[in-house]
C-alpha atoms as a PDB file:
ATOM      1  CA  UNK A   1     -10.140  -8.874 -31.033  1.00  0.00           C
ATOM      2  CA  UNK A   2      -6.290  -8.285 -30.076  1.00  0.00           C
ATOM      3  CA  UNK A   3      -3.921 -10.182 -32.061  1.00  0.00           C
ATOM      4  CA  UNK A   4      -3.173 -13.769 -30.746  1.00  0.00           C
ATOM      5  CA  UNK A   5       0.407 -12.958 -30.545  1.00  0.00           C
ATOM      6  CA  UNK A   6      -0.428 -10.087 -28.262  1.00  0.00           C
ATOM      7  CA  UNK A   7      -1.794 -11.997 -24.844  1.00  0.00           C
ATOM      8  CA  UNK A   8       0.690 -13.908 -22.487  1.00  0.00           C
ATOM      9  CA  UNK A   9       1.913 -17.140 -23.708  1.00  0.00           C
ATOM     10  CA  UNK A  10      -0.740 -19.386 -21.618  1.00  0.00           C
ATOM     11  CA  UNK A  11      -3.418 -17.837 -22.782  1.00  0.00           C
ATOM     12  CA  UNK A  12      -2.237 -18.258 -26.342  1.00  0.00           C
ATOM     13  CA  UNK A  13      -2.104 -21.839 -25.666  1.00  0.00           C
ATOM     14  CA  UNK A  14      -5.693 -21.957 -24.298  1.00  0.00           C
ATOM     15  CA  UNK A  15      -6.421 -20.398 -27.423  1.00  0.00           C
ATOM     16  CA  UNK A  16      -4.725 -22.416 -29.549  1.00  0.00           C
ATOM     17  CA  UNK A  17      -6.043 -25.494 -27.839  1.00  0.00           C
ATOM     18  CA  UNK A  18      -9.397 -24.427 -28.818  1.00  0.00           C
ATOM     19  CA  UNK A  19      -8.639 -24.369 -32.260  1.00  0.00           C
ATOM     20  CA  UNK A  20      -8.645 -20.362 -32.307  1.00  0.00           C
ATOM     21  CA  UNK A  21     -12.145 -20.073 -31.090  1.00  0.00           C
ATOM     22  CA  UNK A  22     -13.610 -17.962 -28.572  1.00  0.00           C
ATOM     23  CA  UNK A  23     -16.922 -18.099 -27.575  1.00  0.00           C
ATOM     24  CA  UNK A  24     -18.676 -14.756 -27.458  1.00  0.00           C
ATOM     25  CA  UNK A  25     -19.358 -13.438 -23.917  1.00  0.00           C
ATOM     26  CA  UNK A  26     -22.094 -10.880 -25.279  1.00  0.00           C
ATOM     27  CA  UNK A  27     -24.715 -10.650 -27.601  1.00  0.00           C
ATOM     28  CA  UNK A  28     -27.135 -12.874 -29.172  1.00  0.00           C
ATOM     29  CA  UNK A  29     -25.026 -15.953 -29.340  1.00  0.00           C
ATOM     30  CA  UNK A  30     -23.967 -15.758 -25.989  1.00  0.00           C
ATOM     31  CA  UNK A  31     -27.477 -15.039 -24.793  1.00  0.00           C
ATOM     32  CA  UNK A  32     -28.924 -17.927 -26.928  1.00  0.00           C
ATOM     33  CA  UNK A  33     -26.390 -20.655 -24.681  1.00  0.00           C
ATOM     34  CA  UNK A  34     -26.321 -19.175 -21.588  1.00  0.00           C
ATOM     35  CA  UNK A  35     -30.262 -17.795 -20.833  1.00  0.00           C
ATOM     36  CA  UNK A  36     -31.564 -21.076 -19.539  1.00  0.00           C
ATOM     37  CA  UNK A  37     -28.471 -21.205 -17.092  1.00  0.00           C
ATOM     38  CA  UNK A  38     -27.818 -19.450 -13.993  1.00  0.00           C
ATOM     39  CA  UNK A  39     -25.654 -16.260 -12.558  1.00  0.00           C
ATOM     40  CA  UNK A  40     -24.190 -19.632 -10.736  1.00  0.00           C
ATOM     41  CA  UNK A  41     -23.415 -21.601 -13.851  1.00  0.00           C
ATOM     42  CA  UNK A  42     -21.799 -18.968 -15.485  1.00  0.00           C
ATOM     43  CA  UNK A  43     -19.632 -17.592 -12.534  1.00  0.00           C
ATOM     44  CA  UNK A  44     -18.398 -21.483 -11.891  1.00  0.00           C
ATOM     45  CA  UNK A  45     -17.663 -21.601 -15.528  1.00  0.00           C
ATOM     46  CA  UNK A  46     -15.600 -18.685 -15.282  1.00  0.00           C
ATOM     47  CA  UNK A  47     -14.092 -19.654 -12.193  1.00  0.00           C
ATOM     48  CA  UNK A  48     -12.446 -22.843 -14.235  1.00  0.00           C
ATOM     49  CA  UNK A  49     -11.630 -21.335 -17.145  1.00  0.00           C
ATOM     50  CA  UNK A  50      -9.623 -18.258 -15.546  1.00  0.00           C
ATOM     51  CA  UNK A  51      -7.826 -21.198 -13.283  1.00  0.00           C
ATOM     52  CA  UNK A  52      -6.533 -21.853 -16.368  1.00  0.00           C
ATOM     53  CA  UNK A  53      -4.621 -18.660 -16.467  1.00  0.00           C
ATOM     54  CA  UNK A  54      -5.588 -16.621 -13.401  1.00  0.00           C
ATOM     55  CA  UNK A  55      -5.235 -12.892 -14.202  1.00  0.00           C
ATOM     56  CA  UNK A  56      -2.393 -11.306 -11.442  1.00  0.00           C
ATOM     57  CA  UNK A  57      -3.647 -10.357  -7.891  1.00  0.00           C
ATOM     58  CA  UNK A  58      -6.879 -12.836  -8.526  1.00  0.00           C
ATOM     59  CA  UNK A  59      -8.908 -13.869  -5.507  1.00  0.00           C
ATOM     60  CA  UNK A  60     -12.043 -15.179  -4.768  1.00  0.00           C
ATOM     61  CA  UNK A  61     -14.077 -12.359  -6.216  1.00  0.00           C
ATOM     62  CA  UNK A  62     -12.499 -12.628  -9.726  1.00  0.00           C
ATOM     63  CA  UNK A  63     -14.714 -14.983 -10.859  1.00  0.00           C
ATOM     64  CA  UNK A  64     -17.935 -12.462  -9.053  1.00  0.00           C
ATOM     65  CA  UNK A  65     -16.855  -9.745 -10.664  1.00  0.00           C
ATOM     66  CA  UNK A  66     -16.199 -11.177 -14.387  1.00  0.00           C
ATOM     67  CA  UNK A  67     -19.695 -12.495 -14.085  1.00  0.00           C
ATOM     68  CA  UNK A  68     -21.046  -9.289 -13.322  1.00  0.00           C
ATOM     69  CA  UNK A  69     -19.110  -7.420 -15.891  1.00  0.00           C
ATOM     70  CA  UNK A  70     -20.210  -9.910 -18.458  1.00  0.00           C
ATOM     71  CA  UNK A  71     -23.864 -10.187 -17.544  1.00  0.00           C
ATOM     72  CA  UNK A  72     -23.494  -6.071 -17.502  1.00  0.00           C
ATOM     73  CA  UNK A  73     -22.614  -6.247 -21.063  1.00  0.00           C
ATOM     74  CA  UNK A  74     -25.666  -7.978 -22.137  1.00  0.00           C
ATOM     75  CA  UNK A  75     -27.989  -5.161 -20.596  1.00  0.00           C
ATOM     76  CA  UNK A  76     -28.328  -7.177 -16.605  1.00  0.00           C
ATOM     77  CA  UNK A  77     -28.990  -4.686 -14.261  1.00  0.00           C
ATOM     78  CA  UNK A  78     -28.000  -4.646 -10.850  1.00  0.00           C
ATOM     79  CA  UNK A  79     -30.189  -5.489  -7.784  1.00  0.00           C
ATOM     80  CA  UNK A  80     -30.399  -4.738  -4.456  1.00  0.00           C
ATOM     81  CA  UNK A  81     -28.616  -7.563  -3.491  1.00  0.00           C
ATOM     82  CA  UNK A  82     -25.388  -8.632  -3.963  1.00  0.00           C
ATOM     83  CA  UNK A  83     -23.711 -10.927  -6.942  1.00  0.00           C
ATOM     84  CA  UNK A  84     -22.363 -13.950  -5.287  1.00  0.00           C
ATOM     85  CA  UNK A  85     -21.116 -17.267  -6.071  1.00  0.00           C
ATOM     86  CA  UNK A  86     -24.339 -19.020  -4.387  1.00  0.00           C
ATOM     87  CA  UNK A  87     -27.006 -17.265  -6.068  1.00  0.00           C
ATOM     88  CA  UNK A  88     -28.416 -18.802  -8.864  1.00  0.00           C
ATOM     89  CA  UNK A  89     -31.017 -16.723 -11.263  1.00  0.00           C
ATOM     90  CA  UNK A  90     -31.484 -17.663 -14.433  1.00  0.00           C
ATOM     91  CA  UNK A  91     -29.498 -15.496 -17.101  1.00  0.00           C
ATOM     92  CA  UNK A  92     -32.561 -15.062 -19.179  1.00  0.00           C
ATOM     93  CA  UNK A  93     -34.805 -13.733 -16.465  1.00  0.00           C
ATOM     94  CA  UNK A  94     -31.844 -10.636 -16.262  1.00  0.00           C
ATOM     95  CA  UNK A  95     -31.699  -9.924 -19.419  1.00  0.00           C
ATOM     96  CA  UNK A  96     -34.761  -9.714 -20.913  1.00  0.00           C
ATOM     97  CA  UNK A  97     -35.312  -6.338 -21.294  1.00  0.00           C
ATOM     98  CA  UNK A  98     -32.588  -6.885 -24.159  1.00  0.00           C
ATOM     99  CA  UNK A  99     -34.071  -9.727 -25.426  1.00  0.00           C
ATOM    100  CA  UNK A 100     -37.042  -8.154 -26.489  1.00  0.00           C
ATOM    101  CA  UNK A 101     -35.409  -5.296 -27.517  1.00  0.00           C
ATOM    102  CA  UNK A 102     -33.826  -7.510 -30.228  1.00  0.00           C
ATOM    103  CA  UNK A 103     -37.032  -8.812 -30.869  1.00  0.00           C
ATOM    104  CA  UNK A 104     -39.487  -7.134 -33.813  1.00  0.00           C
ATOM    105  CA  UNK A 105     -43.015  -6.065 -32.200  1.00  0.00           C
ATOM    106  CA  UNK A 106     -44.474  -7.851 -34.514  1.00  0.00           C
ATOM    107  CA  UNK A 107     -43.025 -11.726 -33.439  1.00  0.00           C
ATOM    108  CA  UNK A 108     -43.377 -10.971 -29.181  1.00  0.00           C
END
């Protein structure tokens, strides 16, 4: 993680507002919160939070394409069809290739 002292000064403030804690955006932890939601959930969560300090040329795709990138990182694939801010399929359904991947043989 990139020193505090390195991002712009709002962000450090959102940061320091949240008592220095991040939540993660991949991994286990982040799969364990956000697999009962949906691709809709998380892209209007994202869509707040970066309101909060919108990154420069933002538009309405910002939100879209974090949401992609993030779901990317936990092993989502992409579909045929588009990511957009209406669709609404549950996290856990794209990711659970991963899942079980994490999962010994011997507990599916």
């Amino acid at each position: 993680m990139p020193p505090l002292s390195s991002l712009p000064e709002n962000m450090q403030k959102v940061v320091k507002a949240a008592a220095g804690k991040v939540p993660p955006l991949a991994g286990p932890a982040f799969l364990g919160r956000w697999s009962t939601r949906t691709t809709k959930d998380l892209s209007e969560r994202i869509k707040s939070a970066v309101g909060g300090f919108p990154p420069e040329n933002a538009n309405e795709e910002t939100s879209i394409n974090l949401t992609a990138y993030i779901l990317q990182a936990n092993g989502a694939l992409s579909g045929t069809d588009p990511l957009t801010a209406t669709i609404a399929i549950p996290i856990g359904r794209l990711t659970e290739n991963l899942a079980q991947a994490d999962t010994p043989a011997s507990k599916r």
